[in-house]
N, C-alpha and C. Protein backbone atom coordinates (compact mmCIF):
# COMPACT_ATOMS: atom_id res chain seq x y z
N UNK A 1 47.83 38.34 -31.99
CA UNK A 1 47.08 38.86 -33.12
C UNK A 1 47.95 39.89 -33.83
N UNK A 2 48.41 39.80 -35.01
CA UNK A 2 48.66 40.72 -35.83
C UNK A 2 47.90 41.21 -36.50
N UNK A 3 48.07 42.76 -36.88
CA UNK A 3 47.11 43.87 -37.66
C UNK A 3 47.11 42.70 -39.24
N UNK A 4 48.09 42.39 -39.82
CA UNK A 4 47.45 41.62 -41.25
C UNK A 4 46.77 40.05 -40.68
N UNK A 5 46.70 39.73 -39.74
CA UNK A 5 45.43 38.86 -39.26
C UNK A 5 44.17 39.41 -39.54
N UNK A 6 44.20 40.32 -38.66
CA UNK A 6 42.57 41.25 -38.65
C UNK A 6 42.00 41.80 -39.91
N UNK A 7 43.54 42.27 -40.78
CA UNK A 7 43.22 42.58 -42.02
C UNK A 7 42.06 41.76 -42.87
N UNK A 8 43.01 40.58 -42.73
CA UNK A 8 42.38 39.25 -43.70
C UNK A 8 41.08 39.11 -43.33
N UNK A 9 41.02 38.79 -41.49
CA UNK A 9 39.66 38.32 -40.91
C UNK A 9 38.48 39.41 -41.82
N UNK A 10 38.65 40.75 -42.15
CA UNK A 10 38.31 41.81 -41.98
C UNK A 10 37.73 41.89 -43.72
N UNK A 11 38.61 41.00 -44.83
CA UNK A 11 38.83 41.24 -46.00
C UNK A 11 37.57 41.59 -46.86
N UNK A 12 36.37 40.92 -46.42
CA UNK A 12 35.38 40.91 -47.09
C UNK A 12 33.89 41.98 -46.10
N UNK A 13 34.42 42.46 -45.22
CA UNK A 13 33.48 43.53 -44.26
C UNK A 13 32.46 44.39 -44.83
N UNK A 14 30.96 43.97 -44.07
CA UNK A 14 29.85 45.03 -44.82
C UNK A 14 29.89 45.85 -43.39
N UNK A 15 29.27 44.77 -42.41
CA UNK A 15 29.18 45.82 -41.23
C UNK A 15 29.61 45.07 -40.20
N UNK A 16 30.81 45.61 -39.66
CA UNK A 16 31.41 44.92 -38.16
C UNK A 16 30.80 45.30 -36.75
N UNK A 17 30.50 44.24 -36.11
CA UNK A 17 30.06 44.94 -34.29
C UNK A 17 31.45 44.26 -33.77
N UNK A 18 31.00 45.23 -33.09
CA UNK A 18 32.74 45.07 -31.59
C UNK A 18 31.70 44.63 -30.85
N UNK A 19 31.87 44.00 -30.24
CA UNK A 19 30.80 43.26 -28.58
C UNK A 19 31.92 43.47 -27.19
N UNK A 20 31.97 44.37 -26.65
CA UNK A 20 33.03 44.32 -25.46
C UNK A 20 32.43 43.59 -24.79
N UNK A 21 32.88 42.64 -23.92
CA UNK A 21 32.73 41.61 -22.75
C UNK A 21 33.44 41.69 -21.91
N UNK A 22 32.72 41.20 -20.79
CA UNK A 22 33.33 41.25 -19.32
C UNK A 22 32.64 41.66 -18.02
N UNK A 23 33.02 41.35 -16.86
CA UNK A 23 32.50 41.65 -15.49
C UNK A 23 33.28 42.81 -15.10
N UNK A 24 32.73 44.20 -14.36
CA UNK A 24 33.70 45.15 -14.57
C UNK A 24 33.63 45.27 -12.94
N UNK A 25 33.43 43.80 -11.99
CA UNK A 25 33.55 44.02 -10.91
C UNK A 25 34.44 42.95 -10.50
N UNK A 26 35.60 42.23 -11.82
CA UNK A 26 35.73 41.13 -11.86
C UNK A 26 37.11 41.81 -12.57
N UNK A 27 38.09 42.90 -11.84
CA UNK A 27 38.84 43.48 -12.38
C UNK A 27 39.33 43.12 -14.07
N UNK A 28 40.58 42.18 -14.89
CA UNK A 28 40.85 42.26 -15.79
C UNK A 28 39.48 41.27 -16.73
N UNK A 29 38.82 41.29 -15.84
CA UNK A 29 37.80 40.20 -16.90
C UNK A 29 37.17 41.67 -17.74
N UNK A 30 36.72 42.60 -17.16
CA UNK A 30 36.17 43.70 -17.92
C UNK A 30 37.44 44.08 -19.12
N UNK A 31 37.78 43.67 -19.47
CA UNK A 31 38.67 44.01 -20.43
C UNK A 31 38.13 44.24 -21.62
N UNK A 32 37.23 43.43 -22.33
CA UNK A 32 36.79 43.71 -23.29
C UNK A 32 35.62 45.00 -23.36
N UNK A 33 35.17 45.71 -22.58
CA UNK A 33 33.96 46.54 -22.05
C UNK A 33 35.25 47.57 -22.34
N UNK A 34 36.85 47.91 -21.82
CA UNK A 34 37.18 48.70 -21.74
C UNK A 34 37.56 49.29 -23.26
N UNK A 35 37.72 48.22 -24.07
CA UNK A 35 38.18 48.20 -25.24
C UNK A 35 37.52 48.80 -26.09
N UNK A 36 36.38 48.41 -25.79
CA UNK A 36 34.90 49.28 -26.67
C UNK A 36 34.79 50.87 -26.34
N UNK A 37 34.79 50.60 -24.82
CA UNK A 37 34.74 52.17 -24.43
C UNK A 37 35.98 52.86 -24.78
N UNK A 38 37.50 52.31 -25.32
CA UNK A 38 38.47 53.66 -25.96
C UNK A 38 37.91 53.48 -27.18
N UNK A 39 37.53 52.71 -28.36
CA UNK A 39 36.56 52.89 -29.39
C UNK A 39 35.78 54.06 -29.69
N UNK A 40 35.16 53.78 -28.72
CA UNK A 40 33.88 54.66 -28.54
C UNK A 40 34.04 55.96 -28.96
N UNK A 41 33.28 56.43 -30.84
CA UNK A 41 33.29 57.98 -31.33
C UNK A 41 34.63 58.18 -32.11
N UNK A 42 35.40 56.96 -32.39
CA UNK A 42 36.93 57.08 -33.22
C UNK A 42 36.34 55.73 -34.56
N UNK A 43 35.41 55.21 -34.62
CA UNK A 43 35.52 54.05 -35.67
C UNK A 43 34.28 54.48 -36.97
N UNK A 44 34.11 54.44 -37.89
CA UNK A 44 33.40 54.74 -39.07
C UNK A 44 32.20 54.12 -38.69
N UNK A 45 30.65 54.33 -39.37
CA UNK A 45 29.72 54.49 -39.33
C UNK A 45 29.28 52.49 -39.38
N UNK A 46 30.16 51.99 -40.89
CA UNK A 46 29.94 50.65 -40.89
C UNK A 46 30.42 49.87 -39.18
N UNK A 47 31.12 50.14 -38.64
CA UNK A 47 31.48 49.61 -37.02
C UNK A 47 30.42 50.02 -35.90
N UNK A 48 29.74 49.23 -35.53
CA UNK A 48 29.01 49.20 -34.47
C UNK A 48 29.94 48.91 -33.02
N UNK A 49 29.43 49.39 -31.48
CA UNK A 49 29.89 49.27 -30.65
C UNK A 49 28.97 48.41 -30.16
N UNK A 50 29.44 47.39 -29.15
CA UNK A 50 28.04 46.71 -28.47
C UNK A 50 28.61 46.52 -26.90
N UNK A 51 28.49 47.17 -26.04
CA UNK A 51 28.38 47.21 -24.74
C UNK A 51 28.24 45.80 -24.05
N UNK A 52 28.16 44.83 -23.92
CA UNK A 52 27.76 43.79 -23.23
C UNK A 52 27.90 43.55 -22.11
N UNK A 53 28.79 44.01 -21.51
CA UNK A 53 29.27 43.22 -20.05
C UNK A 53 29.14 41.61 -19.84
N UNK A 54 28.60 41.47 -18.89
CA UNK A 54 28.94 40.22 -18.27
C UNK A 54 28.04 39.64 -19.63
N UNK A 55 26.91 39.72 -19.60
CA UNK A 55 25.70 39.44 -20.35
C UNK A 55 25.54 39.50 -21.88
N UNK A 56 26.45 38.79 -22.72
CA UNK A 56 26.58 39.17 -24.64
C UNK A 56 25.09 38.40 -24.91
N UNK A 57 24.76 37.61 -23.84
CA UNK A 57 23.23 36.72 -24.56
C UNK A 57 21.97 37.79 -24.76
N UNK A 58 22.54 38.91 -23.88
CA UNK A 58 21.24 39.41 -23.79
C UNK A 58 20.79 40.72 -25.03
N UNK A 59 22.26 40.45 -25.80
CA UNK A 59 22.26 41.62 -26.87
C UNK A 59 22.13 40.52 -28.48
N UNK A 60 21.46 39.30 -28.51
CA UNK A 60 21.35 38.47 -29.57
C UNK A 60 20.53 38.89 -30.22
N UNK A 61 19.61 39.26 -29.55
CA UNK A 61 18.32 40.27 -31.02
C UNK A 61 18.71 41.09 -31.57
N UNK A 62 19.36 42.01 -30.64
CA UNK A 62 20.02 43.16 -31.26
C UNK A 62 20.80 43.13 -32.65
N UNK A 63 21.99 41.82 -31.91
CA UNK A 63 22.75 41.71 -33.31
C UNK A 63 22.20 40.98 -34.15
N UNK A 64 21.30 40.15 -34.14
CA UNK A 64 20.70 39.42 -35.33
C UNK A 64 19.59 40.49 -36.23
N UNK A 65 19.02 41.63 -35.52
CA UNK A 65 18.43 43.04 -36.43
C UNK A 65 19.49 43.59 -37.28
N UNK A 66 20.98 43.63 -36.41
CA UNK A 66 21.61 44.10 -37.61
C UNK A 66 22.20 43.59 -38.18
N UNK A 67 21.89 42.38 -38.39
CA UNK A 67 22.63 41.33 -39.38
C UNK A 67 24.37 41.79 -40.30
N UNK A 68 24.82 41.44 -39.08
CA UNK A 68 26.53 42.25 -39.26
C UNK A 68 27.43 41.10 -40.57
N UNK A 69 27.90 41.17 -40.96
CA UNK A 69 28.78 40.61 -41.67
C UNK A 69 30.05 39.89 -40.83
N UNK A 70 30.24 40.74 -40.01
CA UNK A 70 31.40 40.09 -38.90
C UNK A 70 31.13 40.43 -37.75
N UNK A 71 31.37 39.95 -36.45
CA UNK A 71 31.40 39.83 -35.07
C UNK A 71 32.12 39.57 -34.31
N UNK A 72 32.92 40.63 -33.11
CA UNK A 72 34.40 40.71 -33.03
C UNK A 72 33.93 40.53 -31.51
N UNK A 73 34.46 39.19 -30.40
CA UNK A 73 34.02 39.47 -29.46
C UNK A 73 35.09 39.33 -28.66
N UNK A 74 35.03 40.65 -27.50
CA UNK A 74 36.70 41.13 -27.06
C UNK A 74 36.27 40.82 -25.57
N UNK A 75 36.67 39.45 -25.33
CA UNK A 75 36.97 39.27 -23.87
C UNK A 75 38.31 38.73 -23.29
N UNK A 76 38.24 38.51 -21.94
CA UNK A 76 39.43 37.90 -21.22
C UNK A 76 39.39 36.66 -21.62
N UNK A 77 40.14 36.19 -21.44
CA UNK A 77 40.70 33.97 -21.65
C UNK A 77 42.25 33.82 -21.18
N UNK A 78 42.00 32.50 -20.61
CA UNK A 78 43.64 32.07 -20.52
C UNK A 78 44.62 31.95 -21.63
N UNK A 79 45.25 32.58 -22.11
CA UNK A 79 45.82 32.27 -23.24
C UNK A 79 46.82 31.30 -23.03
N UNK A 80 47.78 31.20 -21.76
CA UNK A 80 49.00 31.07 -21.39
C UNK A 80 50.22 31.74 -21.30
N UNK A 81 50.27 33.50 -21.77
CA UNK A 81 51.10 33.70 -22.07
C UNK A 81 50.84 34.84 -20.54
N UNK A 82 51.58 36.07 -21.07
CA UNK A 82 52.06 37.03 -20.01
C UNK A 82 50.76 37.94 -19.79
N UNK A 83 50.29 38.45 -18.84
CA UNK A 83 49.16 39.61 -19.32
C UNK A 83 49.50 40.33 -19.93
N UNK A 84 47.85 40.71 -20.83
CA UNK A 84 47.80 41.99 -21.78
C UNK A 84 48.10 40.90 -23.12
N UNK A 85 48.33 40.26 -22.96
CA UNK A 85 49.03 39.28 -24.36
C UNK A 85 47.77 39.00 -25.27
N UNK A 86 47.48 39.09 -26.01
CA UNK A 86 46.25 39.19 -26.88
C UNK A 86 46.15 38.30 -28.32
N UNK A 87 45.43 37.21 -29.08
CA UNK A 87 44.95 37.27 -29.72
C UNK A 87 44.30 36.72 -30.77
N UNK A 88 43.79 36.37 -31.54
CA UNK A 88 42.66 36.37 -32.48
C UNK A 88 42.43 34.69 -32.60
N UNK A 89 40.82 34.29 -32.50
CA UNK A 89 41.01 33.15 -31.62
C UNK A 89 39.71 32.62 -32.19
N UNK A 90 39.63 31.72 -33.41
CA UNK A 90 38.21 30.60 -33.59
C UNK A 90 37.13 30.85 -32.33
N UNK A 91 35.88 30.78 -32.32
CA UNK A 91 34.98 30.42 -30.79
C UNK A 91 35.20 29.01 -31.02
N UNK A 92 35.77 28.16 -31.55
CA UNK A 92 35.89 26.86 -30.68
C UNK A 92 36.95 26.76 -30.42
N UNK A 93 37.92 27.60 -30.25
CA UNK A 93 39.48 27.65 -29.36
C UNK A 93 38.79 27.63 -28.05
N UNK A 94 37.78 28.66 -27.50
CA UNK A 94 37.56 28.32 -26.07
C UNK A 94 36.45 27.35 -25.52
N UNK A 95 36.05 26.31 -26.17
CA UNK A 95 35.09 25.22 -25.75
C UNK A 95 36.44 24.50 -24.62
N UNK A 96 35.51 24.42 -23.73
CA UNK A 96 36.29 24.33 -22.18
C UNK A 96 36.95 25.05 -21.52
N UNK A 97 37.18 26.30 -21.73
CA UNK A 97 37.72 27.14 -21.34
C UNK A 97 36.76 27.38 -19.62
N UNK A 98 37.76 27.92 -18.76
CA UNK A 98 37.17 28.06 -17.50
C UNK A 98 36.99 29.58 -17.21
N UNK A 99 37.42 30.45 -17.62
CA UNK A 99 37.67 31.85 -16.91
C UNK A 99 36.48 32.66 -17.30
N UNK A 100 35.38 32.27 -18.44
CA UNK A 100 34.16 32.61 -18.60
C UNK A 100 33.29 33.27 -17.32
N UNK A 101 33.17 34.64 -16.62
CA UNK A 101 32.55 34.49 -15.62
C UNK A 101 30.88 35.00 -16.51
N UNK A 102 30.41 34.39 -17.75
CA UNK A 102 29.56 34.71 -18.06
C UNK A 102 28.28 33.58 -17.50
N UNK A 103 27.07 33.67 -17.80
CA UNK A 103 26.20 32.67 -18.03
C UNK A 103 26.28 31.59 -18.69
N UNK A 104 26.09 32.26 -19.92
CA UNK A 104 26.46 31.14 -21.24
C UNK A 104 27.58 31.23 -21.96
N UNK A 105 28.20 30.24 -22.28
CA UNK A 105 29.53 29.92 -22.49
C UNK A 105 30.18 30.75 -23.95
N UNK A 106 31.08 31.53 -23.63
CA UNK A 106 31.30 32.31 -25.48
C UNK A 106 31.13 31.68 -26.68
N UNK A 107 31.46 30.71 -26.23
CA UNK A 107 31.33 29.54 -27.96
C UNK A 107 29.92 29.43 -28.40
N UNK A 108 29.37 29.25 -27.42
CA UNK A 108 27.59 29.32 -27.62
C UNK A 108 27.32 30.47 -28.08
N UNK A 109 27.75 31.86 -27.69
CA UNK A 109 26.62 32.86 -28.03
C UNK A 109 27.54 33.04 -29.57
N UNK A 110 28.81 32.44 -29.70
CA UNK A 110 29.27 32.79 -30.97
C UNK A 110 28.88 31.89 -31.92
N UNK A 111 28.38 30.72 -31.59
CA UNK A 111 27.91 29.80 -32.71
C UNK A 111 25.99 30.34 -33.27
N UNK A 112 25.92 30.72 -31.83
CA UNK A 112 24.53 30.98 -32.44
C UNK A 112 24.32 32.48 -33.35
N UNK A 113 25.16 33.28 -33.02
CA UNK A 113 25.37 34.61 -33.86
C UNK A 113 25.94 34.37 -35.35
N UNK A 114 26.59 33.64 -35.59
CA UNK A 114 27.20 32.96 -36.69
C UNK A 114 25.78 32.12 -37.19
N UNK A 115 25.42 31.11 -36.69
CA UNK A 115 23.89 30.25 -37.34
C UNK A 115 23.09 31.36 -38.18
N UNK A 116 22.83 32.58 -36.91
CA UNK A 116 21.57 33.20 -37.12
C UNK A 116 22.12 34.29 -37.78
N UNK A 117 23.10 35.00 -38.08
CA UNK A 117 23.32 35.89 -39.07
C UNK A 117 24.34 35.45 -40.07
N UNK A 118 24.67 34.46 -40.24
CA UNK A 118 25.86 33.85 -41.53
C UNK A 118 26.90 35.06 -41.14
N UNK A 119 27.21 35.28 -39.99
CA UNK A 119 28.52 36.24 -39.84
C UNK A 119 29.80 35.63 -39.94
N UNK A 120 31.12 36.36 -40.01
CA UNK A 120 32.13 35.61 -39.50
C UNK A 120 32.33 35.73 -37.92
N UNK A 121 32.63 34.78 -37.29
CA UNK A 121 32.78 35.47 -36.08
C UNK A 121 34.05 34.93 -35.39
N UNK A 122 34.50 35.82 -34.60
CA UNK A 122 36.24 35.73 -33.79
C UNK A 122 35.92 36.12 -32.79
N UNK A 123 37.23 35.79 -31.68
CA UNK A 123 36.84 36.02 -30.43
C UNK A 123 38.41 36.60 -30.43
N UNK A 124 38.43 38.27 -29.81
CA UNK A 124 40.05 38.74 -29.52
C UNK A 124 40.01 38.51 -27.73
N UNK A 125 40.94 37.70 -27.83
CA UNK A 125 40.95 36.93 -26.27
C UNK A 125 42.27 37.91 -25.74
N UNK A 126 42.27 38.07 -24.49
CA UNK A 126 43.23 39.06 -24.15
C UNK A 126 43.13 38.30 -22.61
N UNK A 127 44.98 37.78 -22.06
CA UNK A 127 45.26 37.52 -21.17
C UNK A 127 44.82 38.14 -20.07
N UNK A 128 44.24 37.96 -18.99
CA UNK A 128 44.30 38.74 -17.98
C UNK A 128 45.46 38.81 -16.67
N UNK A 129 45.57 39.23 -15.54
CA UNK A 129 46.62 39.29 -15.15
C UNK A 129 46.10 38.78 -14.02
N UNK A 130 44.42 39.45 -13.44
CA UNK A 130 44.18 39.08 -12.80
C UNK A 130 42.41 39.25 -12.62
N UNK A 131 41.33 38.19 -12.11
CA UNK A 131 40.11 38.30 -12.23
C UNK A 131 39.23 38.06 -11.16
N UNK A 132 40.19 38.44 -9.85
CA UNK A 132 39.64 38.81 -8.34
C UNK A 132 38.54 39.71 -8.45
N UNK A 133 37.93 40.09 -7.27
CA UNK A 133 36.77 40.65 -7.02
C UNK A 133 37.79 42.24 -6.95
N UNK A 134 37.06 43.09 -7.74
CA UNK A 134 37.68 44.35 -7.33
C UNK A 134 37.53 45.22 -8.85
N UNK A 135 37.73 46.55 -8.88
CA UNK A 135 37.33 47.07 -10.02
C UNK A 135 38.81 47.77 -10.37
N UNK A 136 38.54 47.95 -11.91
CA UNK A 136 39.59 48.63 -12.72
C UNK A 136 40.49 47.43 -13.54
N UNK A 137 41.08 47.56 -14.20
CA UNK A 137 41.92 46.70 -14.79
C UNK A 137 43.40 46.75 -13.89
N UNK A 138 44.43 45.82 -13.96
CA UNK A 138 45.58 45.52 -14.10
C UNK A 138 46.81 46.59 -14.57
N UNK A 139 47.62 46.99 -14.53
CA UNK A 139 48.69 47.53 -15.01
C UNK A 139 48.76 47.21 -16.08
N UNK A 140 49.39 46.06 -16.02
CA UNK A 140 49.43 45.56 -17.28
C UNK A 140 48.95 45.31 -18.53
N UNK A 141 46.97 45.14 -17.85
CA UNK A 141 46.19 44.65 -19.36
C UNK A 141 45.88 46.26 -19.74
N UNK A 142 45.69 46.84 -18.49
CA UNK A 142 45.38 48.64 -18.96
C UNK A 142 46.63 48.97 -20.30
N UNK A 143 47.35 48.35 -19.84
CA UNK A 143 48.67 48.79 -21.32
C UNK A 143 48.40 48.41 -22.32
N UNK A 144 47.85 47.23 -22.86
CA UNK A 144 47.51 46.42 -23.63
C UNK A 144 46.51 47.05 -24.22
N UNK A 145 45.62 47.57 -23.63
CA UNK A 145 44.18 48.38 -24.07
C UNK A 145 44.54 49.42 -25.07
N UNK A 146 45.44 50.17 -24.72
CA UNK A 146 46.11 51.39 -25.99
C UNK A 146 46.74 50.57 -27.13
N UNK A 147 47.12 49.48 -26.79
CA UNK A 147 47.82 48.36 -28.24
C UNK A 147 46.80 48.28 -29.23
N UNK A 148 45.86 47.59 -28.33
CA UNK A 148 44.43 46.24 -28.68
C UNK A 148 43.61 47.56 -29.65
N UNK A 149 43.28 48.63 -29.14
CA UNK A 149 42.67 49.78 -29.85
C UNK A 149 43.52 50.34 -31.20
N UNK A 150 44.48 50.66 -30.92
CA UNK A 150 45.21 50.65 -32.04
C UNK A 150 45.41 49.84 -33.13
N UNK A 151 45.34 48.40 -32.73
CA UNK A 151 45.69 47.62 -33.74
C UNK A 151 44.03 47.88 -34.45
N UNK A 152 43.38 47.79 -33.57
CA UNK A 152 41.63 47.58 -34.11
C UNK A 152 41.92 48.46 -35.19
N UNK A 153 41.62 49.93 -34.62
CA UNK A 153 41.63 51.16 -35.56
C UNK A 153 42.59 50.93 -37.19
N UNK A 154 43.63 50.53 -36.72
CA UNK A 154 44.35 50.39 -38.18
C UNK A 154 43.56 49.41 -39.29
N UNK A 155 43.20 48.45 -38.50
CA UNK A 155 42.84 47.46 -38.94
C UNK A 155 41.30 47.68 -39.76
N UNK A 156 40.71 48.74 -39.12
CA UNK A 156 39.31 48.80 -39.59
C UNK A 156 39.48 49.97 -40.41
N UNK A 157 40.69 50.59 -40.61
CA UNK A 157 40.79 51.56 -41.24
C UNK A 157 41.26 51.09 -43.00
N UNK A 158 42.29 49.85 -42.63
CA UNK A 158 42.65 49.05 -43.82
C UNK A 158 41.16 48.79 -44.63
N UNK A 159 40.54 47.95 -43.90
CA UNK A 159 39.34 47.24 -44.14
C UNK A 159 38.56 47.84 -45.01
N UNK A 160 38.52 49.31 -44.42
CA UNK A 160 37.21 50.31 -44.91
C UNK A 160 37.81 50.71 -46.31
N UNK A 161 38.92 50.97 -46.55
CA UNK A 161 39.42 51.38 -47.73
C UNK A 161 38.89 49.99 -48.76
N UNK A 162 38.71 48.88 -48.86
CA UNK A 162 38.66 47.96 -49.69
C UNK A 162 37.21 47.53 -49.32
N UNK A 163 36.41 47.94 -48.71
CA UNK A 163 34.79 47.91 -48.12
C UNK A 163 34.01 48.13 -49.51
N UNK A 164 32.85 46.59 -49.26
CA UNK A 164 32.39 46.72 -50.53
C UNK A 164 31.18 47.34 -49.76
């Protein structure tokens, strides 16, 4: 993912939710949960945070009350590349994807958030290194987390300047 990716994704923004995802007992799968939480109290008023953990189905009312304009959902996936490697990814890039330790499958809760609020929606997929039983992130994806935030921040900072 490059920052003028996100830019573009970003071009037309009323109100963005971040959805962090992940099992945070499921070491680098919590990755996206961690992402939200360095967020957390640094992003402008139009950016919502959304906590999810394992469970993004269970926050669908939520986001369909606030009928977001875009929907950014930051979990782990195989990408193929090295951990920490990150990025910006259609929800039907992961139809079949295996490393989901959710319920319902990401593509689902992103097609139906997209149906039910005409959002755009992306999925920032971030390699994991590793998604054993055990808590904390990876070396590696923990590095990635100060990138992945950074790029966000710039990116929502571009955005907001051209925010209709």
């Amino acid at each position: 993912m490059t920052l003028n990716e996100l830019v573009d994704w970003l071009s037309d923004v009323r109100l963005l939710l971040i959805l962090g995802i992940g099992n945070l007992l499921r070491r680098d799968d919590a990755v996206g949960v961690y992402v939200v939480d360095e967020l957390e109290g640094k992003v402008p008023s139009w950016v919502k945070l959304i906590r999810c953990e394992a469970v993004p189905e269970n926050y669908l009312g939520v986001i369909k009350r606030l009928n977001p304009s875009h929907v950014l959902l930051v979990d782990a996936a195989h990408l193929g590349e090295a951990p920490g490697a990150y990025r910006l990814v259609p929800p039907e890039w992961v139809v079949g994807e295996t490393l989901s330790t959710h319920r319902l499958p990401l593509y689902i809760t992103a097609e139906y958030i997209r149906r039910e609020t005409g959002a755009k929606v992306a999925i920032l997929a971030i390699q994991p290194a590793s998604i054993d039983f055990g808590e904390g992130l990876t070396s590696e994806v923990k590095r990635s987390v100060s990138k992945i935030v950074a790029v966000l921040l710039e990116a929502i900072n571009r955005a907001g300047s051209t925010r209709r």
